[in-house]
N, C-alpha and C. Protein backbone atom coordinates (compact mmCIF):
# COMPACT_ATOMS: atom_id res chain seq x y z
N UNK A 1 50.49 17.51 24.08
CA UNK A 1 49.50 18.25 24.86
C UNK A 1 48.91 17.37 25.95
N UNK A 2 48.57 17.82 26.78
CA UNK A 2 47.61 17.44 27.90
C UNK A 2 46.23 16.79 27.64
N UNK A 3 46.20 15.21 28.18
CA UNK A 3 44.86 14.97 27.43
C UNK A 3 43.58 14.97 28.56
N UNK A 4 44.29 15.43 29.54
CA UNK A 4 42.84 15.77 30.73
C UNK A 4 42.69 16.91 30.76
N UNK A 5 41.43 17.68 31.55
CA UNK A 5 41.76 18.58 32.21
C UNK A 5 41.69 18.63 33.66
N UNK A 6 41.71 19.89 34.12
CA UNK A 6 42.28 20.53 35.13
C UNK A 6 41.88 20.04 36.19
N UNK A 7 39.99 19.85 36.16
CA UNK A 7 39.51 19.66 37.24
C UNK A 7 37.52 19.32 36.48
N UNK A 8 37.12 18.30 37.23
CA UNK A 8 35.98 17.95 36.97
C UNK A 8 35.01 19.24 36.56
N UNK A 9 33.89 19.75 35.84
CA UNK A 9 33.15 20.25 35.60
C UNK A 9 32.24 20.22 36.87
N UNK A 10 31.71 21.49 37.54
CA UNK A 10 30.49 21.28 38.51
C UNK A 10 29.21 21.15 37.67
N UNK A 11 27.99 20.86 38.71
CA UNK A 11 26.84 20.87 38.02
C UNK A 11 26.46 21.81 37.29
N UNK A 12 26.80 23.04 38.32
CA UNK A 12 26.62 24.33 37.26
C UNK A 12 26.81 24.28 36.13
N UNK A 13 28.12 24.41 35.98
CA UNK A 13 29.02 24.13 34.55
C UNK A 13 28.64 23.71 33.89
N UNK A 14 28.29 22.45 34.16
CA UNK A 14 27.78 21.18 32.84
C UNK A 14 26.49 22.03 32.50
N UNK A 15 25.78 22.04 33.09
CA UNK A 15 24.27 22.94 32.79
C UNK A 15 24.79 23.79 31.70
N UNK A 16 25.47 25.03 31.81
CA UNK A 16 26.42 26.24 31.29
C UNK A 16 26.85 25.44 29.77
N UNK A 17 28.00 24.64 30.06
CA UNK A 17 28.43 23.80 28.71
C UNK A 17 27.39 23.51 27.54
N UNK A 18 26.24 22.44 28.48
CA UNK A 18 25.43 22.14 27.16
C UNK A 18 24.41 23.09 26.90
N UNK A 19 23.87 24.22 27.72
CA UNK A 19 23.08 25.16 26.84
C UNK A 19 23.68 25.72 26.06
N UNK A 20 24.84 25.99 26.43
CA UNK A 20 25.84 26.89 25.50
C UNK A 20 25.98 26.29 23.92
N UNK A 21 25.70 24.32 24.15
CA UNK A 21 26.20 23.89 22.83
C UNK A 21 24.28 24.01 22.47
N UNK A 22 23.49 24.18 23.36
CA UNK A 22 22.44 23.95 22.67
C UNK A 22 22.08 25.19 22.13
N UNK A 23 22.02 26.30 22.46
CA UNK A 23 22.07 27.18 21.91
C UNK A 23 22.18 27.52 20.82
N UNK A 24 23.63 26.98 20.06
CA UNK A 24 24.37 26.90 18.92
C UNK A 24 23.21 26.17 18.03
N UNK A 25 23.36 25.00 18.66
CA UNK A 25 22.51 24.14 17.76
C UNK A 25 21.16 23.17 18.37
N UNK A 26 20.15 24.16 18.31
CA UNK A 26 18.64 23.55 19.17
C UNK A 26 18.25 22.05 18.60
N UNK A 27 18.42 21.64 17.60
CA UNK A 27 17.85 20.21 17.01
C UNK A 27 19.15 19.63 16.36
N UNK A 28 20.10 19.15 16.75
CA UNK A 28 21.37 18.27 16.14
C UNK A 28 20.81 17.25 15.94
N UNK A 29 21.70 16.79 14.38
CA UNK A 29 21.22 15.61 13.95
C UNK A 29 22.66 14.96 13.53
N UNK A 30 22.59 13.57 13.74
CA UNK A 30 23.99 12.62 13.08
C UNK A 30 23.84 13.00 11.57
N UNK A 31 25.42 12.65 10.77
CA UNK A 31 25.43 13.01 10.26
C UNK A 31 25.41 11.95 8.99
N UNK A 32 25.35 10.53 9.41
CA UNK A 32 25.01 9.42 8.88
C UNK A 32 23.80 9.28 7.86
N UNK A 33 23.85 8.94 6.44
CA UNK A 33 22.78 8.72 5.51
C UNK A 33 21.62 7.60 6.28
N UNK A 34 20.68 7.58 6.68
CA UNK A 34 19.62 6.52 7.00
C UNK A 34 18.51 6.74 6.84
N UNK A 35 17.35 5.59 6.37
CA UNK A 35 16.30 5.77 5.90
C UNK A 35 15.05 4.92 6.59
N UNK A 36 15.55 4.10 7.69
CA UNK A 36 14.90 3.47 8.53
C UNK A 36 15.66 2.57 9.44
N UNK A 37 14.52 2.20 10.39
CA UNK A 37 16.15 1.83 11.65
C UNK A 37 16.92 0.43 11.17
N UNK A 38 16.00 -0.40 10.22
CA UNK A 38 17.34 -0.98 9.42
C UNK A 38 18.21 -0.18 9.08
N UNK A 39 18.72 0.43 8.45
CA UNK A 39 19.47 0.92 8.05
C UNK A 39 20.19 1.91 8.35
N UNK A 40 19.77 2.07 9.65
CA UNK A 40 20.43 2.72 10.67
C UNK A 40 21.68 2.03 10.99
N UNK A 41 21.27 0.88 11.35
CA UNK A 41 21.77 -0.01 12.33
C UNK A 41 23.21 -0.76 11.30
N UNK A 42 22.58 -0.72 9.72
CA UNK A 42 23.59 -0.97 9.04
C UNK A 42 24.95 0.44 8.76
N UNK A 43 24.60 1.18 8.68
CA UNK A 43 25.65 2.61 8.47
C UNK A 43 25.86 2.96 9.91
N UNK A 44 25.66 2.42 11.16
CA UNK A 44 26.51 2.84 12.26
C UNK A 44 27.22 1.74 11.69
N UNK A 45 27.21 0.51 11.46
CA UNK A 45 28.34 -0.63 11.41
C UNK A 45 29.41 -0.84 10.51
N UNK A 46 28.80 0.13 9.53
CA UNK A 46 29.94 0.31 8.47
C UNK A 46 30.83 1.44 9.02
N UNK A 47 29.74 2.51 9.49
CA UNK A 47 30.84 3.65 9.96
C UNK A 47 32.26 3.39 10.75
N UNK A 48 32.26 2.10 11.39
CA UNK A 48 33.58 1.88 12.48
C UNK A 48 34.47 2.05 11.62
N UNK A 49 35.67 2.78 12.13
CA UNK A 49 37.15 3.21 11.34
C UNK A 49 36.93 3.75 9.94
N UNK A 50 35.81 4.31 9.96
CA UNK A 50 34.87 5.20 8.53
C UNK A 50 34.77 6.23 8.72
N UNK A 51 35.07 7.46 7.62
CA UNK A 51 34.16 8.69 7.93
C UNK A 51 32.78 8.54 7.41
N UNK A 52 31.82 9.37 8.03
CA UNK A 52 30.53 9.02 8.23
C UNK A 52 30.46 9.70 6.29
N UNK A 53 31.09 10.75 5.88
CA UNK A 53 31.18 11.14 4.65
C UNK A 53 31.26 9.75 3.29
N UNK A 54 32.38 9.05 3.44
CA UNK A 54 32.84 7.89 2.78
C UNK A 54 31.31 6.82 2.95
N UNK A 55 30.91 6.48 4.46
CA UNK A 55 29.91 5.70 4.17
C UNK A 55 28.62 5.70 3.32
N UNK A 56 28.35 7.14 3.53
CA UNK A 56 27.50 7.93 3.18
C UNK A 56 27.37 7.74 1.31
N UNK A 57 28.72 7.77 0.96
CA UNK A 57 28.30 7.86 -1.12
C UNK A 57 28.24 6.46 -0.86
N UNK A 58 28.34 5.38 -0.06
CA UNK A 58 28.21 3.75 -0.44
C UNK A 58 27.08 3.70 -0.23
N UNK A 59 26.19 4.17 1.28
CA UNK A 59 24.92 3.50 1.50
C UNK A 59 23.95 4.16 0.85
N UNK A 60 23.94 5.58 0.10
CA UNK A 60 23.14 5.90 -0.65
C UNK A 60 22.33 5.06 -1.91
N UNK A 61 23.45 4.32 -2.46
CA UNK A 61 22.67 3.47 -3.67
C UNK A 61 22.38 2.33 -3.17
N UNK A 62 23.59 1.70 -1.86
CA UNK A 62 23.07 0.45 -1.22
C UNK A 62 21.44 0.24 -0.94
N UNK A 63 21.17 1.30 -0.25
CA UNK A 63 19.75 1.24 0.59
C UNK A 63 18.50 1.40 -0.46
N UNK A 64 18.79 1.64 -1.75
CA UNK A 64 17.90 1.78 -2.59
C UNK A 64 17.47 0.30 -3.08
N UNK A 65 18.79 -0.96 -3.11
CA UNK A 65 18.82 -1.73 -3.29
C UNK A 65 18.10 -2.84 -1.63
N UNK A 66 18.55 -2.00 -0.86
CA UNK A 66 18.51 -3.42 -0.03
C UNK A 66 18.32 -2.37 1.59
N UNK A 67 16.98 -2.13 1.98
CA UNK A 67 16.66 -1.65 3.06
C UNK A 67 16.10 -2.21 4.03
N UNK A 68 15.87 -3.84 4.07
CA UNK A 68 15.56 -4.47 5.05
C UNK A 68 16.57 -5.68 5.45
N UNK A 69 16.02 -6.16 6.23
CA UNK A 69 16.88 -7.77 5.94
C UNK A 69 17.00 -8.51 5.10
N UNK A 70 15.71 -8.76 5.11
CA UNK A 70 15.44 -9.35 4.12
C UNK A 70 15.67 -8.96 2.44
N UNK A 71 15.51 -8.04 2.00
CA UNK A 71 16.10 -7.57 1.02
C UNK A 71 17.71 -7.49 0.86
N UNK A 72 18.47 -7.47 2.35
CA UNK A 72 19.78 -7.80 2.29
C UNK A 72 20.29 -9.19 1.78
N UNK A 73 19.69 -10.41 2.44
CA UNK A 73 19.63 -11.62 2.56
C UNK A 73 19.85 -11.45 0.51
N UNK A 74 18.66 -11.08 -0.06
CA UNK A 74 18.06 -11.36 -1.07
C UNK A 74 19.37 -11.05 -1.93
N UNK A 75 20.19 -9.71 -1.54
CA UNK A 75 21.64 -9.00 -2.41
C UNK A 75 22.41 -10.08 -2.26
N UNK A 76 22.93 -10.44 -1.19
CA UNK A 76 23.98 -11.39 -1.17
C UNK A 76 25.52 -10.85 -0.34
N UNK A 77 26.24 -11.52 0.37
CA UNK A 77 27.09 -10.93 0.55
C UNK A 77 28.17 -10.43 -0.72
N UNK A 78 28.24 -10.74 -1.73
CA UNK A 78 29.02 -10.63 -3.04
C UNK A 78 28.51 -9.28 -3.50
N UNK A 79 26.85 -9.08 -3.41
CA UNK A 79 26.59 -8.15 -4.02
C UNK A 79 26.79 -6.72 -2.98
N UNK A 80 26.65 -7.13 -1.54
CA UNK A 80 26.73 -6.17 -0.44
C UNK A 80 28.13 -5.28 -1.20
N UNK A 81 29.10 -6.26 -0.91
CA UNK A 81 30.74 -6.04 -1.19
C UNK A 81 30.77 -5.16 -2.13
N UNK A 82 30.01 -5.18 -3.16
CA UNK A 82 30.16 -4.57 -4.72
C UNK A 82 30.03 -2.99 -4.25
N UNK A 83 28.90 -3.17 -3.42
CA UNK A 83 28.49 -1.61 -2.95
C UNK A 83 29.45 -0.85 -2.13
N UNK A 84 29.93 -1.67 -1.03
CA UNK A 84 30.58 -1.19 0.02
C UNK A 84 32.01 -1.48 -0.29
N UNK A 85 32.86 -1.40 -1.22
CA UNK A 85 34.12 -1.89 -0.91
C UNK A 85 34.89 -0.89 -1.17
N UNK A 86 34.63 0.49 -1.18
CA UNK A 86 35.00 1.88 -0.64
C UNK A 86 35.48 2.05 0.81
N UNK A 87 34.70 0.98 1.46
CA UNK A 87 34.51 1.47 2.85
C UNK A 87 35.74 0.55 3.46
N UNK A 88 36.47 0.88 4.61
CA UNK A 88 37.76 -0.17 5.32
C UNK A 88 37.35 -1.21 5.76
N UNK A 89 37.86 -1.90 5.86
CA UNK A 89 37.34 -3.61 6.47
C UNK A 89 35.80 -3.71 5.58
N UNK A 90 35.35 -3.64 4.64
CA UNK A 90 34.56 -4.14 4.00
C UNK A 90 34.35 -5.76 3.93
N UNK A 91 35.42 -6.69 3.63
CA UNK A 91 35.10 -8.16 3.60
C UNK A 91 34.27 -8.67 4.87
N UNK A 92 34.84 -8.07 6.40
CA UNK A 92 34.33 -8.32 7.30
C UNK A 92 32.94 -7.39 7.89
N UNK A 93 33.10 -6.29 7.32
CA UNK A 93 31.70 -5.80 7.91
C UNK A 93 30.29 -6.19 6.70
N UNK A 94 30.98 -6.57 5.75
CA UNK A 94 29.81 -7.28 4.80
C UNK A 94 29.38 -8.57 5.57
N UNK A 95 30.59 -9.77 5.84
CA UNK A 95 30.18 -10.84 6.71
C UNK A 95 29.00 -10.31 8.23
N UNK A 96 29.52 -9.59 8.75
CA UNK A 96 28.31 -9.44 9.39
C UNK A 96 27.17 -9.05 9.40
N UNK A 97 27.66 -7.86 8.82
CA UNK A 97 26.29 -7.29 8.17
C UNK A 97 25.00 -8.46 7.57
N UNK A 98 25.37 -9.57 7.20
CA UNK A 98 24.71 -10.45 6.47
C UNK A 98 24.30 -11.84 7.29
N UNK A 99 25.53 -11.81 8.32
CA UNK A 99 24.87 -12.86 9.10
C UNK A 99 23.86 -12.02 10.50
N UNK A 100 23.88 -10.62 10.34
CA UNK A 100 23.06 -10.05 11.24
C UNK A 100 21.67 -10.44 10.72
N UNK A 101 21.47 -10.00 9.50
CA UNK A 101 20.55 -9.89 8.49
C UNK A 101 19.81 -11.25 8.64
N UNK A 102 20.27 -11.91 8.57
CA UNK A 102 19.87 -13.83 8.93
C UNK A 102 18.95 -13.92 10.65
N UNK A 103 19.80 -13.37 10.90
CA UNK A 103 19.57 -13.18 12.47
C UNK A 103 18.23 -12.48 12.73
N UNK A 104 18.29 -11.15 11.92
CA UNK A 104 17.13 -10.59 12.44
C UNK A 104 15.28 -10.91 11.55
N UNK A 105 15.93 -11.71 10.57
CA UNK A 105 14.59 -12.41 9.98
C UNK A 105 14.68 -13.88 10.61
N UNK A 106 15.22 -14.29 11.14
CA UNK A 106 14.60 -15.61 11.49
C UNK A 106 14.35 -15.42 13.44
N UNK A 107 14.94 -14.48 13.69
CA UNK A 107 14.56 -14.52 15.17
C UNK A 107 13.79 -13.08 15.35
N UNK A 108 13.50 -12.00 14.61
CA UNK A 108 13.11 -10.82 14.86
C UNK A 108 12.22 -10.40 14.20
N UNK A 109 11.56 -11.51 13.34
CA UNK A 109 10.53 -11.00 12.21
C UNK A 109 10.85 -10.08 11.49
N UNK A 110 12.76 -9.43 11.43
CA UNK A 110 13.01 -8.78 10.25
C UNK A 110 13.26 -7.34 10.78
N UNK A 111 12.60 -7.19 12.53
CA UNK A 111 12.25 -5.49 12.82
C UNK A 111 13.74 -6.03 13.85
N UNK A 112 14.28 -4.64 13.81
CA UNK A 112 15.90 -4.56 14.57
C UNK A 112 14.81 -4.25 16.00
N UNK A 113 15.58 -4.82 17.28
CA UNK A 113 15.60 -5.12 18.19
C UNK A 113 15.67 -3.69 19.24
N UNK A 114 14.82 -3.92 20.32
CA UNK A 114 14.82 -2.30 20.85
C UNK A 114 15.45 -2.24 22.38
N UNK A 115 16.34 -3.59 22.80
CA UNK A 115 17.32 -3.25 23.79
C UNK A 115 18.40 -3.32 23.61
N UNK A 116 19.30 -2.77 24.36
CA UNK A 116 20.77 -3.25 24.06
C UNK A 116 21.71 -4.72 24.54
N UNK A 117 20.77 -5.41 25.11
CA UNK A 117 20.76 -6.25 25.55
C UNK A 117 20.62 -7.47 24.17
N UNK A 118 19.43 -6.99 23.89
CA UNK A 118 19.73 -7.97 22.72
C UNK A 118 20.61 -7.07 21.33
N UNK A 119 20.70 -5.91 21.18
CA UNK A 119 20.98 -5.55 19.81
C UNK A 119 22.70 -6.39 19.88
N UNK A 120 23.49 -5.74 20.88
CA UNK A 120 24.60 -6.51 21.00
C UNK A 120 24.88 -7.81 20.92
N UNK A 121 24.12 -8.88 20.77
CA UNK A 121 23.86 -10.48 20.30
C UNK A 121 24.33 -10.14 18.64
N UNK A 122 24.17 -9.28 18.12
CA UNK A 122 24.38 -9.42 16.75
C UNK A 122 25.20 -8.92 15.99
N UNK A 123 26.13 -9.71 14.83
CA UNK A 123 27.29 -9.74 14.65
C UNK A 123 27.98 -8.36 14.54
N UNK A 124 28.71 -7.95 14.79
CA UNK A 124 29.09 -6.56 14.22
C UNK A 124 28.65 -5.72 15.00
N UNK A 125 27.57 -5.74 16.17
CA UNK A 125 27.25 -4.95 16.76
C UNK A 125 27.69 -4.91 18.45
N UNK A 126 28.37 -3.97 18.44
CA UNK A 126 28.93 -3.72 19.59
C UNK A 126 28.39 -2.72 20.85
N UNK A 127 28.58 -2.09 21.56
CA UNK A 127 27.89 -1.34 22.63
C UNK A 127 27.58 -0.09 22.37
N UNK A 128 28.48 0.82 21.11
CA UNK A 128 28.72 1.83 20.77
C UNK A 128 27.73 2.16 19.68
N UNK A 129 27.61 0.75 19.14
CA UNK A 129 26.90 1.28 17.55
C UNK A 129 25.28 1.00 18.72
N UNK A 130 25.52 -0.15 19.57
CA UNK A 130 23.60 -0.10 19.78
C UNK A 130 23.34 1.12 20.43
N UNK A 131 23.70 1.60 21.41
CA UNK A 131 23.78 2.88 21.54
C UNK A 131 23.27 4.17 21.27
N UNK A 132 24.02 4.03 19.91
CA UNK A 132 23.37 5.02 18.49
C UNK A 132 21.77 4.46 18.34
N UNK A 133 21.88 3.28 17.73
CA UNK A 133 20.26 3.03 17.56
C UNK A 133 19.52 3.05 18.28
N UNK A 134 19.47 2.88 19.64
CA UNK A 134 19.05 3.68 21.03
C UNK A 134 18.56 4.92 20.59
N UNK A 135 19.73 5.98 20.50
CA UNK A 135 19.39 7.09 20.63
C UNK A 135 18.66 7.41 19.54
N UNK A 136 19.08 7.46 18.52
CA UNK A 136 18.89 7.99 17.05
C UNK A 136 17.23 7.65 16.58
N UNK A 137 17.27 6.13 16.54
CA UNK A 137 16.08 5.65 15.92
C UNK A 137 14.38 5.48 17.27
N UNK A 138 15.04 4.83 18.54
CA UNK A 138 14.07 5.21 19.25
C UNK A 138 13.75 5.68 20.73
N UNK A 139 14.95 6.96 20.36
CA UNK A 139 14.66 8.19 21.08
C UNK A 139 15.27 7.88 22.88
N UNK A 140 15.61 7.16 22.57
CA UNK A 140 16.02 6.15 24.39
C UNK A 140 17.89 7.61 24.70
N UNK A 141 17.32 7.46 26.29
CA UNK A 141 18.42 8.55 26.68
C UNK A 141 19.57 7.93 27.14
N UNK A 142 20.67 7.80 25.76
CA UNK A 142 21.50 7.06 25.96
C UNK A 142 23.01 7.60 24.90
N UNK A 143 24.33 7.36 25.59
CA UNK A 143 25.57 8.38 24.91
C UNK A 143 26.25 7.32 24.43
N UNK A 144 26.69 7.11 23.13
CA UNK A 144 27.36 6.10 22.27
C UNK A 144 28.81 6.74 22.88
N UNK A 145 29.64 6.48 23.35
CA UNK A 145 31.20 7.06 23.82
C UNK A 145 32.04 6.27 22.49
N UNK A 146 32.13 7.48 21.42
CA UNK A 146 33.41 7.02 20.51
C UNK A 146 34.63 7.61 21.16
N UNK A 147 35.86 8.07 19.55
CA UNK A 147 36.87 8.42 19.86
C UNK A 147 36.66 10.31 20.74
N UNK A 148 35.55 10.63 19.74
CA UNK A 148 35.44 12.03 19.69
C UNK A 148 35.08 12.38 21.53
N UNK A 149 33.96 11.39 21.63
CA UNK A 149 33.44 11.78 22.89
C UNK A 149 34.58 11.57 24.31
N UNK A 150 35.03 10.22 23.99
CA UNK A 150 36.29 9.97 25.05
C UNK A 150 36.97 11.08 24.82
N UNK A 151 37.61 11.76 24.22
CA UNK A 151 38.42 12.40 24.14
C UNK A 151 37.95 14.08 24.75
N UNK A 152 36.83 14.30 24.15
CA UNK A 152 36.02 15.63 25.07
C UNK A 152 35.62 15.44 26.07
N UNK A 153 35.35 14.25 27.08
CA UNK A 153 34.93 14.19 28.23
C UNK A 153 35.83 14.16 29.20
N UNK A 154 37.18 13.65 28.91
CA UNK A 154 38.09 13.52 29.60
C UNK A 154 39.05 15.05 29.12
N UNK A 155 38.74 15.75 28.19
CA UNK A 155 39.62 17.32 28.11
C UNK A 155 39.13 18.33 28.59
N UNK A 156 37.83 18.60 28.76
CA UNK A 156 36.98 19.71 29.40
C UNK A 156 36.88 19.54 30.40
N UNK A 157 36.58 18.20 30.79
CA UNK A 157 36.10 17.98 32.54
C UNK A 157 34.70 17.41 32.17
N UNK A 158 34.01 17.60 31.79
CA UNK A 158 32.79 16.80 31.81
C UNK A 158 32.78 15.54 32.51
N UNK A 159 33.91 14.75 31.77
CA UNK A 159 33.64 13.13 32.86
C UNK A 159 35.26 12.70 32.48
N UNK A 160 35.72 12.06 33.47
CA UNK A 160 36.84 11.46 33.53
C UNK A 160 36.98 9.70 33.65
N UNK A 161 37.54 9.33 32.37
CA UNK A 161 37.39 7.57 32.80
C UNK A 161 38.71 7.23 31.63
N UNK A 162 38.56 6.20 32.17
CA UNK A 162 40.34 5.28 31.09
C UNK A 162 39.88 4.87 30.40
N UNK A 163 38.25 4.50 29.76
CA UNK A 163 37.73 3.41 29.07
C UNK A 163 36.70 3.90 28.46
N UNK A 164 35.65 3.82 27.20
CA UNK A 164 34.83 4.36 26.78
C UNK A 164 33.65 3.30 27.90
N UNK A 165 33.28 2.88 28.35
CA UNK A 165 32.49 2.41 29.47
C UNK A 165 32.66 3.28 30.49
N UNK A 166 33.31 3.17 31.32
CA UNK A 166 33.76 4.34 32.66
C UNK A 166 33.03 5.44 31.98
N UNK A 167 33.77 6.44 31.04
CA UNK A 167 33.32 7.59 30.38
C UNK A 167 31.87 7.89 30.41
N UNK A 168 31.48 6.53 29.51
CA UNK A 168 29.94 6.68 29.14
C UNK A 168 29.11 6.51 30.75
N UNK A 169 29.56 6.08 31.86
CA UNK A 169 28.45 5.90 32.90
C UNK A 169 28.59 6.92 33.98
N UNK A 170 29.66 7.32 33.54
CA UNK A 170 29.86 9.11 34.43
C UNK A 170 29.59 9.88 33.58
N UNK A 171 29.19 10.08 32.32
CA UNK A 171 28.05 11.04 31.49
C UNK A 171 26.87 10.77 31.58
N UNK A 172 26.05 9.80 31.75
CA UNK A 172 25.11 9.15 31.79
C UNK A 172 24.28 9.84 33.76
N UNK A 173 25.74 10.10 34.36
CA UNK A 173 25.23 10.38 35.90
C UNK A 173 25.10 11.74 35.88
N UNK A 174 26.01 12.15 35.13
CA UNK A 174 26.57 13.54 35.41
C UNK A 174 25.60 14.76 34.51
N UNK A 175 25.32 14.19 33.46
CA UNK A 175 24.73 14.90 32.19
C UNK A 175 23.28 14.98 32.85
N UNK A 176 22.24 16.02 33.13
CA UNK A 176 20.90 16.34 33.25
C UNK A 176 20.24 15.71 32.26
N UNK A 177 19.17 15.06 32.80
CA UNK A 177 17.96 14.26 31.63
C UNK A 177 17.58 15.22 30.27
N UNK A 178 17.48 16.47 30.68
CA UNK A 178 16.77 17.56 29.88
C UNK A 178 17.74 17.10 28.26
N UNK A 179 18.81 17.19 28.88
CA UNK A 179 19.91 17.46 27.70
C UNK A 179 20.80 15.89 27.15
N UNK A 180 20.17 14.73 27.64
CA UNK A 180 21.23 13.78 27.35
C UNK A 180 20.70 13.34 26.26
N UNK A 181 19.39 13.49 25.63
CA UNK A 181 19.29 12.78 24.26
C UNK A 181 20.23 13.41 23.06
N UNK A 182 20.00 14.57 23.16
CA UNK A 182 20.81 14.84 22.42
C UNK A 182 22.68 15.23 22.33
N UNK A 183 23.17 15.38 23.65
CA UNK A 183 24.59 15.75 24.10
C UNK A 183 25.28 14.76 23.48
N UNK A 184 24.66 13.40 22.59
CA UNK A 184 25.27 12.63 21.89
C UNK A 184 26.01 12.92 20.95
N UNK A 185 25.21 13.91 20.14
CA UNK A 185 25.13 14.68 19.13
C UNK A 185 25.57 15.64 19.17
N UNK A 186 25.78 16.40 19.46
CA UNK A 186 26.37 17.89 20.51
C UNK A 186 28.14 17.71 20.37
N UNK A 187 28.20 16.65 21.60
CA UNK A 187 30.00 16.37 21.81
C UNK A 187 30.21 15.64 20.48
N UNK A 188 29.66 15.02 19.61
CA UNK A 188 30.38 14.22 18.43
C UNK A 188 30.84 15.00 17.69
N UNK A 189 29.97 15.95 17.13
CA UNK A 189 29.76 17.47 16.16
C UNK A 189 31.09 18.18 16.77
N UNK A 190 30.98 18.52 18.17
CA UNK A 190 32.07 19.35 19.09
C UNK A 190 32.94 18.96 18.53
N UNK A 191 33.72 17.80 18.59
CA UNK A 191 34.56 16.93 18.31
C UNK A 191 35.17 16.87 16.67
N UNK A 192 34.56 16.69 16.11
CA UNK A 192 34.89 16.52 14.67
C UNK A 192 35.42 17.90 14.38
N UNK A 193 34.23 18.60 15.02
CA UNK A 193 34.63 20.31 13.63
C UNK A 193 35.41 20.96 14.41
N UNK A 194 35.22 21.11 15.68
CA UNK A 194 36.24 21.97 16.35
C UNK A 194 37.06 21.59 17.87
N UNK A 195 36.80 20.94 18.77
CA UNK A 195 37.85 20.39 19.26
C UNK A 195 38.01 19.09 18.95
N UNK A 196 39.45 19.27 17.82
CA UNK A 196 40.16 18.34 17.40
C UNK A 196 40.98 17.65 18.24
N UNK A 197 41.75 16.49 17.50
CA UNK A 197 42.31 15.38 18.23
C UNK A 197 43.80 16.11 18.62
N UNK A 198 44.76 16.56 17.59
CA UNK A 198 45.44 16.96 17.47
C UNK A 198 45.83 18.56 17.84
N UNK A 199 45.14 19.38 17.46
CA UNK A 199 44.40 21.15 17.54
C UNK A 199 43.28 21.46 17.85
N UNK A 200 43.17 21.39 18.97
CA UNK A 200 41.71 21.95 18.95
C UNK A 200 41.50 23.28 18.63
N UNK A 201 40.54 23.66 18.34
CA UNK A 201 40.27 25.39 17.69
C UNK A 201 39.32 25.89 19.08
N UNK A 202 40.19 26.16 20.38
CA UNK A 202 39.32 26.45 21.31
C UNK A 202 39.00 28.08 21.22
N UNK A 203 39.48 28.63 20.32
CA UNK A 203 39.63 30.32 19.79
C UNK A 203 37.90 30.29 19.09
N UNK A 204 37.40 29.51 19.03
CA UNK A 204 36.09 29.57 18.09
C UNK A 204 34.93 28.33 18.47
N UNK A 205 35.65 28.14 20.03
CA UNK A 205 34.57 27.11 20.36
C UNK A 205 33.48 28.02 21.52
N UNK A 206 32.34 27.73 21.73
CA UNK A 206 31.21 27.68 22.42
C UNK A 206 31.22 27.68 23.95
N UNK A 207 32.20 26.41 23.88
CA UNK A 207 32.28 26.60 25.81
C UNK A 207 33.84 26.91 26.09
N UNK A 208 34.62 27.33 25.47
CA UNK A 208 36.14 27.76 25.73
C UNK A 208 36.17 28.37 27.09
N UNK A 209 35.32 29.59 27.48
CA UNK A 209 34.94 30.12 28.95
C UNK A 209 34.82 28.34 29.93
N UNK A 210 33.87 27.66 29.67
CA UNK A 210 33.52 26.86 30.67
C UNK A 210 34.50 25.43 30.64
N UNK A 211 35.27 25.63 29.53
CA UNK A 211 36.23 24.13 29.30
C UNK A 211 37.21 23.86 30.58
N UNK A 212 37.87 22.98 30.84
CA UNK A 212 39.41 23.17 31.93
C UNK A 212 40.13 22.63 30.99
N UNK A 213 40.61 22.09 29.60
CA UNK A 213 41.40 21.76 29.02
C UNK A 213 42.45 23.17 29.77
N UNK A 214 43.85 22.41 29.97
CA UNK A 214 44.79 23.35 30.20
C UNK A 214 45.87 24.12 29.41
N UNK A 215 45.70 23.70 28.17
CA UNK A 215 46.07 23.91 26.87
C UNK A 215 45.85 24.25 25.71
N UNK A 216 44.96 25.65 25.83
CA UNK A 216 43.78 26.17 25.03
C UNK A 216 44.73 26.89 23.88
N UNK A 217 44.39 26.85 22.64
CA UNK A 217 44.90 27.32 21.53
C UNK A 217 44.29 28.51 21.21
N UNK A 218 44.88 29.29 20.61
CA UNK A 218 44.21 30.81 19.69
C UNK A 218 44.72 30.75 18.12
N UNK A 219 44.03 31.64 17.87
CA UNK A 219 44.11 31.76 16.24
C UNK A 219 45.28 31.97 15.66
């Protein structure tokens, strides 16, 4: 199949697209277990090459155990592992996870960091996951570009780029203020449940009228 579409989205459009997804759904929420922006910041990092489902039965008992840094520090990486070794690359996202944890009690007084400037200094954390904690935990108008989103921005028309960077700074231009806190949330959701990687189900999607994918499926 065709992994662009046809022709860029106008302003109109985009307007059209995301009321259409807001409509559907007025308050979207990730779908990630978290209980404070520690632990935010830890289940975006486990989530990489994770379903958010799988992370979800690990960090439930994790976070009961260990919801700060410091309380991480206190588990151990041995004991992290015990919890998380459900999850893929576990040996290495425990290592960071733990030397983050170090990091953010001896240079952060323990509280996760509120730019992306600095969140990315810390191990395991990359542009995508700070991003999320941006958006999620304090409210900052900002689009984490995973697989889901690259892949819907460049099939509808919304935004066209080779790179989840490119992507994310022509959504960032293109997307209206009103709607970008949440369009994070919106295209991820889009993505997962109904335009798929493989099939998309554009027979039962929301903006099928406003998409340019050129390769629209029916039931």
């Amino acid at each position: 199949m065709t992994l662009a579409a046809k022709r860029l989205l106008t302003p109109v459009e985009i307007e059209e697209f995301l009321k259409a997804l807001q409509n559907e759904n007025p308050h979207p929420q990730g779908e990630l277990y978290w209980t404070n922006t520690y632990t935010l910041l830890v289940a975006v990092t486990l989530s990489a090459q994770a379903t958010d489902k799988g992370v979800n039965k690990a960090t439930a008992p994790l976070f009961e155990a260990a919801d700060t840094p410091q309380k991480m520090l206190y588990l151990g990486e041995d004991g992290l592992k015990s919890y998380i070794k459900t999850i893929g690359l576990f040996p290495s996202k425990a290592k960071n996870i733990m030397a983050a944890a170090e990091i953010l009690v001896e240079k952060y007084n323990g509280q996760v960091p509120r730019t992306r400037e600095e969140l990315v200094t810390l191990p395991g954390v990359g542009r995508k996951t700070a991003n999320v904690v941006l958006n999620v935990a304090f409210g900052e108008p900002t689009i984490a570009v995973d697989t889901h989103l690259f892949r819907i921005s460049n099939r509808t028309g919304l935004a066209f780029g080779k790179n989840p960077e490119v992507v994310e700074k022509e959504l960032l231009k293109r997307i209206p203020q009103t709607y970008i806190h949440d369009a994070h949330h919106w295209l991820i959701l889009l993505g997962r449940y109904v335009c798929k990687a493989r099939k998309p189900e554009c027979y039962r999607c929301v903006v099928n009228d406003i998409c340019q994918y050129p390769e629209k499926t029916t039931a």
